[in-house]
C-alpha atoms as a PDB file:
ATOM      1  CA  UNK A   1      50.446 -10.218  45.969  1.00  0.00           C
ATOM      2  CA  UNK A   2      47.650  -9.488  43.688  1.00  0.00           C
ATOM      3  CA  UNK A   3      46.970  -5.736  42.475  1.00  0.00           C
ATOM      4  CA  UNK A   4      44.970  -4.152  39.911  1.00  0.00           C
ATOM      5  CA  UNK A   5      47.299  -2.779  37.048  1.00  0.00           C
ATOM      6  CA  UNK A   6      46.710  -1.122  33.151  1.00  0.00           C
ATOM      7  CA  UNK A   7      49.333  -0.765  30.607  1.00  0.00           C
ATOM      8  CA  UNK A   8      47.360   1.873  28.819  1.00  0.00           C
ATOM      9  CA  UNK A   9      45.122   4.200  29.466  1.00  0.00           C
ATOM     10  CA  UNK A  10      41.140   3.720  28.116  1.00  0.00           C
ATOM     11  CA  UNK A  11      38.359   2.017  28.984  1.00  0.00           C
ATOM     12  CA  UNK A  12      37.412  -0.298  32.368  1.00  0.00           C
ATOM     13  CA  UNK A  13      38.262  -3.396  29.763  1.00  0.00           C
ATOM     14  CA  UNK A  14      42.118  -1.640  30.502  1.00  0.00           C
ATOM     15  CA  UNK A  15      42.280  -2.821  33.894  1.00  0.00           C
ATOM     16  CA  UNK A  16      43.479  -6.247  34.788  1.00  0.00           C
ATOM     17  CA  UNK A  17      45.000  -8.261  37.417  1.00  0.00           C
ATOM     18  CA  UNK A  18      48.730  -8.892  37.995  1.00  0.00           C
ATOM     19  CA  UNK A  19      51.454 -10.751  40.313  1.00  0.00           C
ATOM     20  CA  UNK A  20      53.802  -8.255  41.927  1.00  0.00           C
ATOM     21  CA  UNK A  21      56.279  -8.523  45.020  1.00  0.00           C
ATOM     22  CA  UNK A  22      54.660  -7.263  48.449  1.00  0.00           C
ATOM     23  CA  UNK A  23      55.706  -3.565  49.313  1.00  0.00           C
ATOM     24  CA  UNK A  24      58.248  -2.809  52.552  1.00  0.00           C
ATOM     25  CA  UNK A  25      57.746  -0.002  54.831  1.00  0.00           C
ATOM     26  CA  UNK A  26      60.347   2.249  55.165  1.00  0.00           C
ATOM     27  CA  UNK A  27      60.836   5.102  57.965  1.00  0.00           C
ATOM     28  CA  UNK A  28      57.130   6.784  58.728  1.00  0.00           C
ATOM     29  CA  UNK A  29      55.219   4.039  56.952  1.00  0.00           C
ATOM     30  CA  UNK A  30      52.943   1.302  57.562  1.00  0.00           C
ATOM     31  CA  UNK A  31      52.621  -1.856  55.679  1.00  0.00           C
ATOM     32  CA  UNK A  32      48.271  -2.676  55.560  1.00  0.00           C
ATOM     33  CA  UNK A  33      46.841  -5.910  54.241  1.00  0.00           C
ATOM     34  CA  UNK A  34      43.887  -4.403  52.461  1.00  0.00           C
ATOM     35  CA  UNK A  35      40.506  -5.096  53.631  1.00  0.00           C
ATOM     36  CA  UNK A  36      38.649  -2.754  51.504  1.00  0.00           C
ATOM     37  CA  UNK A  37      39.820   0.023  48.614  1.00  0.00           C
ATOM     38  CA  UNK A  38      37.513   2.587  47.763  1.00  0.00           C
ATOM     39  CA  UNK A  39      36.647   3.721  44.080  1.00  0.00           C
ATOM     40  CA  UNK A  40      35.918   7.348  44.045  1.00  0.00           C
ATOM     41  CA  UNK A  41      35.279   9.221  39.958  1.00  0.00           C
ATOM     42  CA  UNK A  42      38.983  10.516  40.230  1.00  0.00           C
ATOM     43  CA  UNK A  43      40.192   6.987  39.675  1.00  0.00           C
ATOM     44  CA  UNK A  44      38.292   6.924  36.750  1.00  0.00           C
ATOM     45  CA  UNK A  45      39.262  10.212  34.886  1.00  0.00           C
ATOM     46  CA  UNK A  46      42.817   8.843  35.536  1.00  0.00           C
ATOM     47  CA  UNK A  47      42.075   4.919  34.408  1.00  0.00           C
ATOM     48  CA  UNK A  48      40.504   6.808  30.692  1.00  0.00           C
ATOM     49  CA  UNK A  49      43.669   9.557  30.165  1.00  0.00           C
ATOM     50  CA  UNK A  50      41.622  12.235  31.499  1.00  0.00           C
ATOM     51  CA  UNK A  51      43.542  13.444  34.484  1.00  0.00           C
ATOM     52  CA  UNK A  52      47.533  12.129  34.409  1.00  0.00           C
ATOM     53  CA  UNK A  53      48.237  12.227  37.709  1.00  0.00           C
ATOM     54  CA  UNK A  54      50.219   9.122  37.924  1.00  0.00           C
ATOM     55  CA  UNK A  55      51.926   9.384  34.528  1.00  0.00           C
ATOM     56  CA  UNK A  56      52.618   6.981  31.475  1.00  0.00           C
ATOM     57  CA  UNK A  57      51.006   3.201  32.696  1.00  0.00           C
ATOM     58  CA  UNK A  58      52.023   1.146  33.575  1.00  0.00           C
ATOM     59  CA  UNK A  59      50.501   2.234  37.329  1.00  0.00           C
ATOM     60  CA  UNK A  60      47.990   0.958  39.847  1.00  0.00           C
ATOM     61  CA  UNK A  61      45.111   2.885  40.940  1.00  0.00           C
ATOM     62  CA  UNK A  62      43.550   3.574  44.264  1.00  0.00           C
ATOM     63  CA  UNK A  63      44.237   5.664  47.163  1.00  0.00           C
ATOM     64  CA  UNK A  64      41.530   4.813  49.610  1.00  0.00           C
ATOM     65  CA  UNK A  65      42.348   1.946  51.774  1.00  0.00           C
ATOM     66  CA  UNK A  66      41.624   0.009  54.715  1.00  0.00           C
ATOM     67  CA  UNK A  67      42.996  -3.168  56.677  1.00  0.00           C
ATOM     68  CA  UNK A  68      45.065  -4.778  59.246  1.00  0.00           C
ATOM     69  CA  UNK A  69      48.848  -3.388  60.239  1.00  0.00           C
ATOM     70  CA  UNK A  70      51.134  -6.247  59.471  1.00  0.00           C
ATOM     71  CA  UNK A  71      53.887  -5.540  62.274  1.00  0.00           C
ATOM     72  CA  UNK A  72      54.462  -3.310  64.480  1.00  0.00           C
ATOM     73  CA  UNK A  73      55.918   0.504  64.110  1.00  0.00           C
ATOM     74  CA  UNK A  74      55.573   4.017  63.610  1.00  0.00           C
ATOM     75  CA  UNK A  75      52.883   4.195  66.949  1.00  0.00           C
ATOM     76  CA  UNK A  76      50.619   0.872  65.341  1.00  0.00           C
ATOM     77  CA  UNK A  77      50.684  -2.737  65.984  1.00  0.00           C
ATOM     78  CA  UNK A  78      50.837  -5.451  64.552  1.00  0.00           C
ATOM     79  CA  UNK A  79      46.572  -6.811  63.935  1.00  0.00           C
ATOM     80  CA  UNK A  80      45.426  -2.614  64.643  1.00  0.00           C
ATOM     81  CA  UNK A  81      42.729  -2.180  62.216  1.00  0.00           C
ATOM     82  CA  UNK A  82      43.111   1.304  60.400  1.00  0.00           C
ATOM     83  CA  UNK A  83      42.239   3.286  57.645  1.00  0.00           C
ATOM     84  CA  UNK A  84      43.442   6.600  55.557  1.00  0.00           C
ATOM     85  CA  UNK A  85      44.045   7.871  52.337  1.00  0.00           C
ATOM     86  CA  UNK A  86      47.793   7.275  50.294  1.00  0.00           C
ATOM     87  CA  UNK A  87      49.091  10.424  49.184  1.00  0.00           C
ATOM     88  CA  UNK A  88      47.265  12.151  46.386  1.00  0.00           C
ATOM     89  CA  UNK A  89      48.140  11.988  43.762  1.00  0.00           C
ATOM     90  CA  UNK A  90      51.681  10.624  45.069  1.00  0.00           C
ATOM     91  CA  UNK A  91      51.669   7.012  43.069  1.00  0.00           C
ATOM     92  CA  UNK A  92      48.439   5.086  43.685  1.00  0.00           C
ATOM     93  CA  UNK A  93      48.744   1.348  44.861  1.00  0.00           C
ATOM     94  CA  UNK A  94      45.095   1.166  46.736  1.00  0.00           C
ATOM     95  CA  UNK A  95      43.601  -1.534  44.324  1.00  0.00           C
ATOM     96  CA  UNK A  96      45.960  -4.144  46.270  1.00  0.00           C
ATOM     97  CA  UNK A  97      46.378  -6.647  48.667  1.00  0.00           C
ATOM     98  CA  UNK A  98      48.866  -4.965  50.459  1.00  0.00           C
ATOM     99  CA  UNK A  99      49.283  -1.017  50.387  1.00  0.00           C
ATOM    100  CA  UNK A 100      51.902   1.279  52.354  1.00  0.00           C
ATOM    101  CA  UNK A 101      50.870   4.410  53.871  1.00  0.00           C
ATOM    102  CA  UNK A 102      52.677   7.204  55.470  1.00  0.00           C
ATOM    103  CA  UNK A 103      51.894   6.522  59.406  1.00  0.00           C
ATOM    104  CA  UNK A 104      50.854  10.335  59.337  1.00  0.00           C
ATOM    105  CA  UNK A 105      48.031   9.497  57.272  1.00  0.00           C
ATOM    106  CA  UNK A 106      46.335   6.478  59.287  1.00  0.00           C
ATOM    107  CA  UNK A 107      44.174   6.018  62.150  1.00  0.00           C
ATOM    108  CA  UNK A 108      42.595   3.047  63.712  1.00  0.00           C
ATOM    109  CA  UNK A 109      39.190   2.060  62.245  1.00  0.00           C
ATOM    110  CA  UNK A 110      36.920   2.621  64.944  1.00  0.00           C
ATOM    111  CA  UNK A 111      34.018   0.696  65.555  1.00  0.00           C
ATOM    112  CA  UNK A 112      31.413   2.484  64.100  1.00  0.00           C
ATOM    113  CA  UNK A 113      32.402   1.800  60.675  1.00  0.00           C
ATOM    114  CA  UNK A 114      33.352  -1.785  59.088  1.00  0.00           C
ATOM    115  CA  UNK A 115      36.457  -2.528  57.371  1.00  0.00           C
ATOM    116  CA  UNK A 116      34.495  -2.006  54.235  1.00  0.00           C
ATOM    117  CA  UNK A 117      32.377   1.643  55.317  1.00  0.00           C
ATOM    118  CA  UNK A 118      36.028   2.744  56.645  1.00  0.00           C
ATOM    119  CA  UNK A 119      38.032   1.477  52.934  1.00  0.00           C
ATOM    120  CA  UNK A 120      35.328   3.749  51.169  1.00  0.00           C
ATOM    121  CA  UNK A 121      35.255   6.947  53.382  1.00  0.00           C
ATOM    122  CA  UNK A 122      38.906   8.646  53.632  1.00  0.00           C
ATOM    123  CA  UNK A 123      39.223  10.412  50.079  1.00  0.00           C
ATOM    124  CA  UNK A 124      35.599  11.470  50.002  1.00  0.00           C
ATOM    125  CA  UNK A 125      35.323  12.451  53.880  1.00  0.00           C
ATOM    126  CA  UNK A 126      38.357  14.466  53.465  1.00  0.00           C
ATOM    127  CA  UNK A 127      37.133  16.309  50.644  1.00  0.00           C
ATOM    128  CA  UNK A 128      33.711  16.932  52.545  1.00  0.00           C
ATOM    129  CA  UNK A 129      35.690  17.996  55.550  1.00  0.00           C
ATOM    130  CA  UNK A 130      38.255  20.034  53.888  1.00  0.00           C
ATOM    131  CA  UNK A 131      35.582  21.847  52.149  1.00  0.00           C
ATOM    132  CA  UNK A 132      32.690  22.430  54.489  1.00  0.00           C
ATOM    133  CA  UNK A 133      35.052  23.090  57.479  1.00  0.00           C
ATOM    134  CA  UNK A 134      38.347  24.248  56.403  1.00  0.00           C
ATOM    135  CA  UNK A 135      37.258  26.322  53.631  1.00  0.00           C
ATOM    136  CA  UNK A 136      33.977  27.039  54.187  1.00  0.00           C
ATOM    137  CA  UNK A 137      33.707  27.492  58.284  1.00  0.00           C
ATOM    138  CA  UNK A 138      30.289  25.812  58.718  1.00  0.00           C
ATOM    139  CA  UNK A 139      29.247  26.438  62.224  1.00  0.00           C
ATOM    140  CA  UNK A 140      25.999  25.728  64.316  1.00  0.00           C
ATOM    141  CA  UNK A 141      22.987  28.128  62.981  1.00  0.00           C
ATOM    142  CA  UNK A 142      24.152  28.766  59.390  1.00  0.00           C
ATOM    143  CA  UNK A 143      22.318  27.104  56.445  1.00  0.00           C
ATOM    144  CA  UNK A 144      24.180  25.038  54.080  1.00  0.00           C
ATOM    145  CA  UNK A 145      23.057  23.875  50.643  1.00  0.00           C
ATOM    146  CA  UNK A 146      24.786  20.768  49.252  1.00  0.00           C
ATOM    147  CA  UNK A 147      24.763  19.793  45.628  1.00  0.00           C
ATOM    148  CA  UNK A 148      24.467  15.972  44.525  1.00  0.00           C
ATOM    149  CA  UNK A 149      23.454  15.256  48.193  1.00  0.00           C
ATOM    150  CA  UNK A 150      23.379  11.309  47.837  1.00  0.00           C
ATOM    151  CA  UNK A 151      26.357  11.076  46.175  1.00  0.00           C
ATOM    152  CA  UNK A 152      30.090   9.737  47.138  1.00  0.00           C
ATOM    153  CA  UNK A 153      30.815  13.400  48.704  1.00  0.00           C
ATOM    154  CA  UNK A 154      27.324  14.480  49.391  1.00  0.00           C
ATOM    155  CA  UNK A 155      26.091  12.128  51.463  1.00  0.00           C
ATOM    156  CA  UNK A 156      29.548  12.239  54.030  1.00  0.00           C
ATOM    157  CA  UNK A 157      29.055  16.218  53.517  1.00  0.00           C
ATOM    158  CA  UNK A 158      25.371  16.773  55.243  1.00  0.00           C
ATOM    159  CA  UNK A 159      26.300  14.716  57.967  1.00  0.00           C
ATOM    160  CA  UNK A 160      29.430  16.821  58.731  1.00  0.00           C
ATOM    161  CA  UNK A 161      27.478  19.818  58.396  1.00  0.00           C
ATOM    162  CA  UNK A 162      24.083  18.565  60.447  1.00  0.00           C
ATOM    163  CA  UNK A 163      27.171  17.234  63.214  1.00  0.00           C
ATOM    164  CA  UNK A 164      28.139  20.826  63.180  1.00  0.00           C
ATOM    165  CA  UNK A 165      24.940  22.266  63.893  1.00  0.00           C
ATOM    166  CA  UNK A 166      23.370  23.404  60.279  1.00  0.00           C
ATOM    167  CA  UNK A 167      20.399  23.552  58.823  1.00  0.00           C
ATOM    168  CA  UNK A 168      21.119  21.888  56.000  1.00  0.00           C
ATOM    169  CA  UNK A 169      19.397  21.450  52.373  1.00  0.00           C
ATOM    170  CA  UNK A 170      20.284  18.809  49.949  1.00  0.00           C
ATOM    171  CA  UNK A 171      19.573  18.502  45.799  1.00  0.00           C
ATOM    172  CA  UNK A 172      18.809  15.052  44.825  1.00  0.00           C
ATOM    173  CA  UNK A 173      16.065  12.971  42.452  1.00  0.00           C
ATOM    174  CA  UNK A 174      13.376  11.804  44.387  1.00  0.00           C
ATOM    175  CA  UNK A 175      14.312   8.245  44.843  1.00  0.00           C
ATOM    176  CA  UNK A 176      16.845   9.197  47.159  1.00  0.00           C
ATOM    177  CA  UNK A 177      14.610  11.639  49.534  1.00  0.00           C
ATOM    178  CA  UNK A 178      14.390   9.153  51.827  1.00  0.00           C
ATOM    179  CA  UNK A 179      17.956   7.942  52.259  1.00  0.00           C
ATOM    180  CA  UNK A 180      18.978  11.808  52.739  1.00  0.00           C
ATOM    181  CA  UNK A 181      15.757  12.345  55.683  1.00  0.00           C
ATOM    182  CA  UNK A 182      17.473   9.450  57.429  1.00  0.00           C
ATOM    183  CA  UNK A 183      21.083  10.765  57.600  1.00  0.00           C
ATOM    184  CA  UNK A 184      19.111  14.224  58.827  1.00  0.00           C
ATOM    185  CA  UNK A 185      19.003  16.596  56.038  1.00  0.00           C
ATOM    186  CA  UNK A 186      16.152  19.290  56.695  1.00  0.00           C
ATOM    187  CA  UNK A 187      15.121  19.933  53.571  1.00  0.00           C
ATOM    188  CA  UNK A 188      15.528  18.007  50.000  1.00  0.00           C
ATOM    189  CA  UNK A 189      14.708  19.200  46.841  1.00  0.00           C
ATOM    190  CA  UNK A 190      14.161  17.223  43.375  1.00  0.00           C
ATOM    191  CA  UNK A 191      16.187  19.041  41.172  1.00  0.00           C
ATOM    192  CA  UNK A 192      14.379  17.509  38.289  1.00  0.00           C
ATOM    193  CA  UNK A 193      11.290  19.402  39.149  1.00  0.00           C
ATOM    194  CA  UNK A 194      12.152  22.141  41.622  1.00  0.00           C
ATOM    195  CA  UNK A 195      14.991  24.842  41.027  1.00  0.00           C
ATOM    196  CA  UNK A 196      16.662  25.168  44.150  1.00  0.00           C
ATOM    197  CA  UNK A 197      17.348  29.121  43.395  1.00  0.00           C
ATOM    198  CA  UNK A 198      14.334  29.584  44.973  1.00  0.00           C
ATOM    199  CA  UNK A 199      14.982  28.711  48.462  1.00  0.00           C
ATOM    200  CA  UNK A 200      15.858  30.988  51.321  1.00  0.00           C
ATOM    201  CA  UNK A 201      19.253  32.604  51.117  1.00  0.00           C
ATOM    202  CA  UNK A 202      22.049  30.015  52.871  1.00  0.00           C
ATOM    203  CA  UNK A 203      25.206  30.770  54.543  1.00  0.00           C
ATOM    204  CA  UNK A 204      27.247  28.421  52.320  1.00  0.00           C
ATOM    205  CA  UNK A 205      26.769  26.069  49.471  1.00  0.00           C
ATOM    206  CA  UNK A 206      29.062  22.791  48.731  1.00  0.00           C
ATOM    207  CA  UNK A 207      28.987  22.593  44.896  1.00  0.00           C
ATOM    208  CA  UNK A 208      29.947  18.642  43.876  1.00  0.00           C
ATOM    209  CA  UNK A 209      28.422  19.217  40.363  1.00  0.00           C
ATOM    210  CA  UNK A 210      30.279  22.601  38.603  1.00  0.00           C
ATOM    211  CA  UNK A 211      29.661  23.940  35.198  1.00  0.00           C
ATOM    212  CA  UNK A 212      26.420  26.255  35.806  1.00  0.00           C
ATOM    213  CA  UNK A 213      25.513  25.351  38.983  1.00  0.00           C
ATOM    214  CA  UNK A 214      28.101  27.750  40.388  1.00  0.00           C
ATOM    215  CA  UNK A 215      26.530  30.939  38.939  1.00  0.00           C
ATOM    216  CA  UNK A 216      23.397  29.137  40.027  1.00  0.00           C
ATOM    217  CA  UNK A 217      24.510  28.496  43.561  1.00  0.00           C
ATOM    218  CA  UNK A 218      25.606  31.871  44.060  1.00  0.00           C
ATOM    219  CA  UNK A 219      21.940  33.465  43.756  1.00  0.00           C
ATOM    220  CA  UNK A 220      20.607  31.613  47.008  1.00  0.00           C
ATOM    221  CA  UNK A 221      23.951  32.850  49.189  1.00  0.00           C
ATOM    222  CA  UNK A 222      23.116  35.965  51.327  1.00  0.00           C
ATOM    223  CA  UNK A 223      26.077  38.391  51.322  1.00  0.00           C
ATOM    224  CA  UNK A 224      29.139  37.561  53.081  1.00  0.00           C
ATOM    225  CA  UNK A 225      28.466  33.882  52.293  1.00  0.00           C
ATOM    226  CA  UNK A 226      31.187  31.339  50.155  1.00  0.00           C
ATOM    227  CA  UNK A 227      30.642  28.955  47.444  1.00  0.00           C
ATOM    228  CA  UNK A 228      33.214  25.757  48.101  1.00  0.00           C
ATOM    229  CA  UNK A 229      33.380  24.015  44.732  1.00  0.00           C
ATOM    230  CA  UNK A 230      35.576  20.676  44.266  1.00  0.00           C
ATOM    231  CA  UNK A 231      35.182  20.834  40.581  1.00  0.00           C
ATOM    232  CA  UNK A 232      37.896  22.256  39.198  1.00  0.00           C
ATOM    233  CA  UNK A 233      38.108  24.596  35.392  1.00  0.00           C
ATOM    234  CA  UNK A 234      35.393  26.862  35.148  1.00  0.00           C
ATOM    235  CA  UNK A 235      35.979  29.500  33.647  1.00  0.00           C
ATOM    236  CA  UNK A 236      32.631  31.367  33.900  1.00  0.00           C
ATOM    237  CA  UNK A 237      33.033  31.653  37.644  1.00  0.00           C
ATOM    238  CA  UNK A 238      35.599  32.484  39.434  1.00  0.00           C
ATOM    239  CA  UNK A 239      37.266  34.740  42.839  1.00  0.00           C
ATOM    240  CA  UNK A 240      36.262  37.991  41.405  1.00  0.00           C
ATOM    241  CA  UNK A 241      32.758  37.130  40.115  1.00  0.00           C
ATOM    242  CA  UNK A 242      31.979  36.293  43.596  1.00  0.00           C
ATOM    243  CA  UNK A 243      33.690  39.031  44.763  1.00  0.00           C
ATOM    244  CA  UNK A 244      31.087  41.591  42.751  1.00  0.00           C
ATOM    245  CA  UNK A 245      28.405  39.406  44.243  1.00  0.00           C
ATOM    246  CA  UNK A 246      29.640  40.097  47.856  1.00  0.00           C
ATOM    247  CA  UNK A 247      30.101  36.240  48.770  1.00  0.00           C
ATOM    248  CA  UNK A 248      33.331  34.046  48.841  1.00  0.00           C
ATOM    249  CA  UNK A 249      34.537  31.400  46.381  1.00  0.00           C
ATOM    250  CA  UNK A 250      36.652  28.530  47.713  1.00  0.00           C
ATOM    251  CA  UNK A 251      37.704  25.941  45.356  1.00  0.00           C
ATOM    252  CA  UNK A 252      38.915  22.713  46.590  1.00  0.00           C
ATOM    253  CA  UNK A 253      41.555  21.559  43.630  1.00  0.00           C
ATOM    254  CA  UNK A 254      42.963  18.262  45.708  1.00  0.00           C
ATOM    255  CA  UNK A 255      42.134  16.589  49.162  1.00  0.00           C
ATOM    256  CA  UNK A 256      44.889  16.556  51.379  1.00  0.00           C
ATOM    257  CA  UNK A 257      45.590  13.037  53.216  1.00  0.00           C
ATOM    258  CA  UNK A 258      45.232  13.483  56.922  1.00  0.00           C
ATOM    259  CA  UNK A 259      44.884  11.188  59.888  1.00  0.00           C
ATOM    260  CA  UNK A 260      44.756  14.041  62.197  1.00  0.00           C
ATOM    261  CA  UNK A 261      41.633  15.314  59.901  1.00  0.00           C
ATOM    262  CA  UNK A 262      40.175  11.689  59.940  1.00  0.00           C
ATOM    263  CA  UNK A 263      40.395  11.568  63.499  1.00  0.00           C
ATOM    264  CA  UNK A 264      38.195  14.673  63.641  1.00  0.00           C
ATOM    265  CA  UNK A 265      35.498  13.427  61.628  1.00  0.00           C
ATOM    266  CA  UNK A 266      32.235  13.264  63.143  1.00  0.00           C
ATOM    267  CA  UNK A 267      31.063   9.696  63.540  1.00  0.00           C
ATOM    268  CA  UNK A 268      29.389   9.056  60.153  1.00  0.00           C
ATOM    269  CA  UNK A 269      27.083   6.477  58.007  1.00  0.00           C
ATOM    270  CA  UNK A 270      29.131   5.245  54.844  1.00  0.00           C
ATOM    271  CA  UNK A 271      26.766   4.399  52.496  1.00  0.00           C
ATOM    272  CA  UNK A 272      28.069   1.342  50.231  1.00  0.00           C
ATOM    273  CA  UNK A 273      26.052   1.114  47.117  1.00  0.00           C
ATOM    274  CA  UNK A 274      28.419  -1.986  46.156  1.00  0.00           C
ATOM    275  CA  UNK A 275      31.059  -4.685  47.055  1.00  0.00           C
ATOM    276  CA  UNK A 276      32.938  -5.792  44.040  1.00  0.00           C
ATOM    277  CA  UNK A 277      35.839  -8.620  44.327  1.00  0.00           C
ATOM    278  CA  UNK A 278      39.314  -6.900  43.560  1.00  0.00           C
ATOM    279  CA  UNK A 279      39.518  -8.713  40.642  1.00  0.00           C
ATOM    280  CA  UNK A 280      36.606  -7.319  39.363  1.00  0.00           C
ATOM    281  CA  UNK A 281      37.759  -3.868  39.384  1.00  0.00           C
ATOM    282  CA  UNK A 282      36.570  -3.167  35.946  1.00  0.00           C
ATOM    283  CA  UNK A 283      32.714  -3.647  37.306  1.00  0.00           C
ATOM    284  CA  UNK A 284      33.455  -1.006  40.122  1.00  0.00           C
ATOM    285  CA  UNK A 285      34.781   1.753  37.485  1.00  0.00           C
ATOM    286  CA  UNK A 286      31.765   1.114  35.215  1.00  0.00           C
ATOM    287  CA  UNK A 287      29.340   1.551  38.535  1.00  0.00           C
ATOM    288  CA  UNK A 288      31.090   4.815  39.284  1.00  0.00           C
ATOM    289  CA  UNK A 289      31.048   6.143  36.139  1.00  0.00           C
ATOM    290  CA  UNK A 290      27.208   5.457  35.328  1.00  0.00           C
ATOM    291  CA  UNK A 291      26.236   8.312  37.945  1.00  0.00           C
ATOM    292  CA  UNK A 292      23.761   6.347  39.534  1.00  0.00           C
ATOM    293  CA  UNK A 293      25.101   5.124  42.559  1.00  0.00           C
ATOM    294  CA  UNK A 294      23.585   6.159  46.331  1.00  0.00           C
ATOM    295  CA  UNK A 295      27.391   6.595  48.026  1.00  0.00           C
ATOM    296  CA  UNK A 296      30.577   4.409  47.289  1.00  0.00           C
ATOM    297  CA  UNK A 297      31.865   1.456  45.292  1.00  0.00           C
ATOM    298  CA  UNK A 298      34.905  -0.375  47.431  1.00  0.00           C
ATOM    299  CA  UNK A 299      36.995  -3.326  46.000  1.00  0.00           C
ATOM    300  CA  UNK A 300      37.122  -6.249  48.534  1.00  0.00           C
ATOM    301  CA  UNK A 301      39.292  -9.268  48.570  1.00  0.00           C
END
């Protein structure tokens, strides 16, 4: 089969494609031709040297995936179409034509989302859910700020938190206003020109963004409210800062792969900003990293 592999660490250039033998399942696993592999920013820190996760190349990236069982076993047949996330970090092998996942961590595609929606959403849905719901108990009344609303996380994150019953507020530039009103945020603001410390107090905030915009964040939360971060090493904010503020910090340091937590997403809108041909895999890290894209880059066939 064909996968995506880089015998150094560096640029997209880095990435190229290679002939390897087809994976087996073993006990608790499930062997998926790939439909669709999802690109999320991790997989780029990790690609340049930033984040070793996977150790010394040579390695293939990816941990989003979605496709079509190959046999039957471990409670999925053979032509089920499914989708989840490979263990994170665990060892990669998304950016493939064939991936196996733990059984554990799949569920069948349903029919809301294509093959190519449902290869982009488990690592960033996760996060949203993990976040907003297991750390940060959003429940129906409360009023929930997310930063980077448009983006990979954002965009799966107010729709989780509108599905629960929030009033919810999302940063953005103006050119994406519109896309946010139609997944049902209340309220948007253009964080070029408006400084979203001066809204009403919310109940909790998702920061996607980190450096400053966590002391920021925690100005507009009304006591007894949490900050959930995913961004990981800042040092200027932390438990006990929040603590003397009278709110909650949460910080989400990895998503957790879950079918049971997939299953108990909302039903959603993936937003694809692009479909780029496996082989091409270079092109989808250098989308991602610009910072411009409206939701996900997945790899295709």
């Amino acid at each position: 089969m064909r996968v995506i592999t880089q015998k150094t660490v560096g640029d997209p250039s880095v990435l190229e494609v290679a002939e390897v033998g087809t994976p087996v399942a073993g006990p608790g696993e499930v062997l998926v031709r790939v439909g669709a592999a999802g690109v999320n920013p991790v997989d780029t820190y990790i690609r340049a040297g930033g984040f070793p996760a996977l150790g010394e190349p040579p390695f293939t990236l990816g941990w989003d995936v979605a496709g079509t069982v190959v046999r039957d076993g471990e409670g999925f047949a053979e032509g089920d179409e499914v989708f989840g996330l490979l263990d994170f970090p665990g060892t990669g092998g998304g950016y493939a034509e064939y991936a196996v996942l733990k059984a554990a961590n799949l569920v069948k595609r349903p029919s809301w989302l294509t093959v190519e929606e449902a290869g982009a959403a488990p690592m960033a849905a996760l996060t949203a859910w993990q976040a907003l719901v297991g750390r940060g108990g959003v429940s129906a009344g409360q009023r929930v700020l997310v930063h980077a609303a448009a983006g990979g996380v954002g965009h799966l994150a107010v729709q989780i938190a509108k599905a629960r019953g929030a009033y919810v507020i999302g940063t953005a530039s103006a050119a994406k206003h519109d896309f946010l009103r139609s997944l049902g945020v209340d309220e948007v603001i253009d964080y070029r020109h408006r400084d979203f410390t001066e809204i009403d107090p919310v109940d909790v905030v998702l920061d996607t963004i980190g450096g400053e915009y966590a002391e920021r964040s925690a100005r507009v939360i009304r006591q007894g409210g949490v900050l959930v971060s995913i961004i990981p090493g800042n040092p200027a904010f932390d438990v006990d800062r929040a603590s003397a503020l009278g709110i909650r910090f949460e910080l989400v340091l990895s998503v957790v792969a879950s079918g049971a937590d997939l299953a108990a997403l909302p039903q959603l809108k993936v937003q694809i900003d692009h479909a780029v041909p496996l082989a091409e895999a270079a092109k989808a890290h250098e989308l991602v990293s610009s910072g411009r894209t409206t939701g996900k880059v997945v790899l295709v066939p």
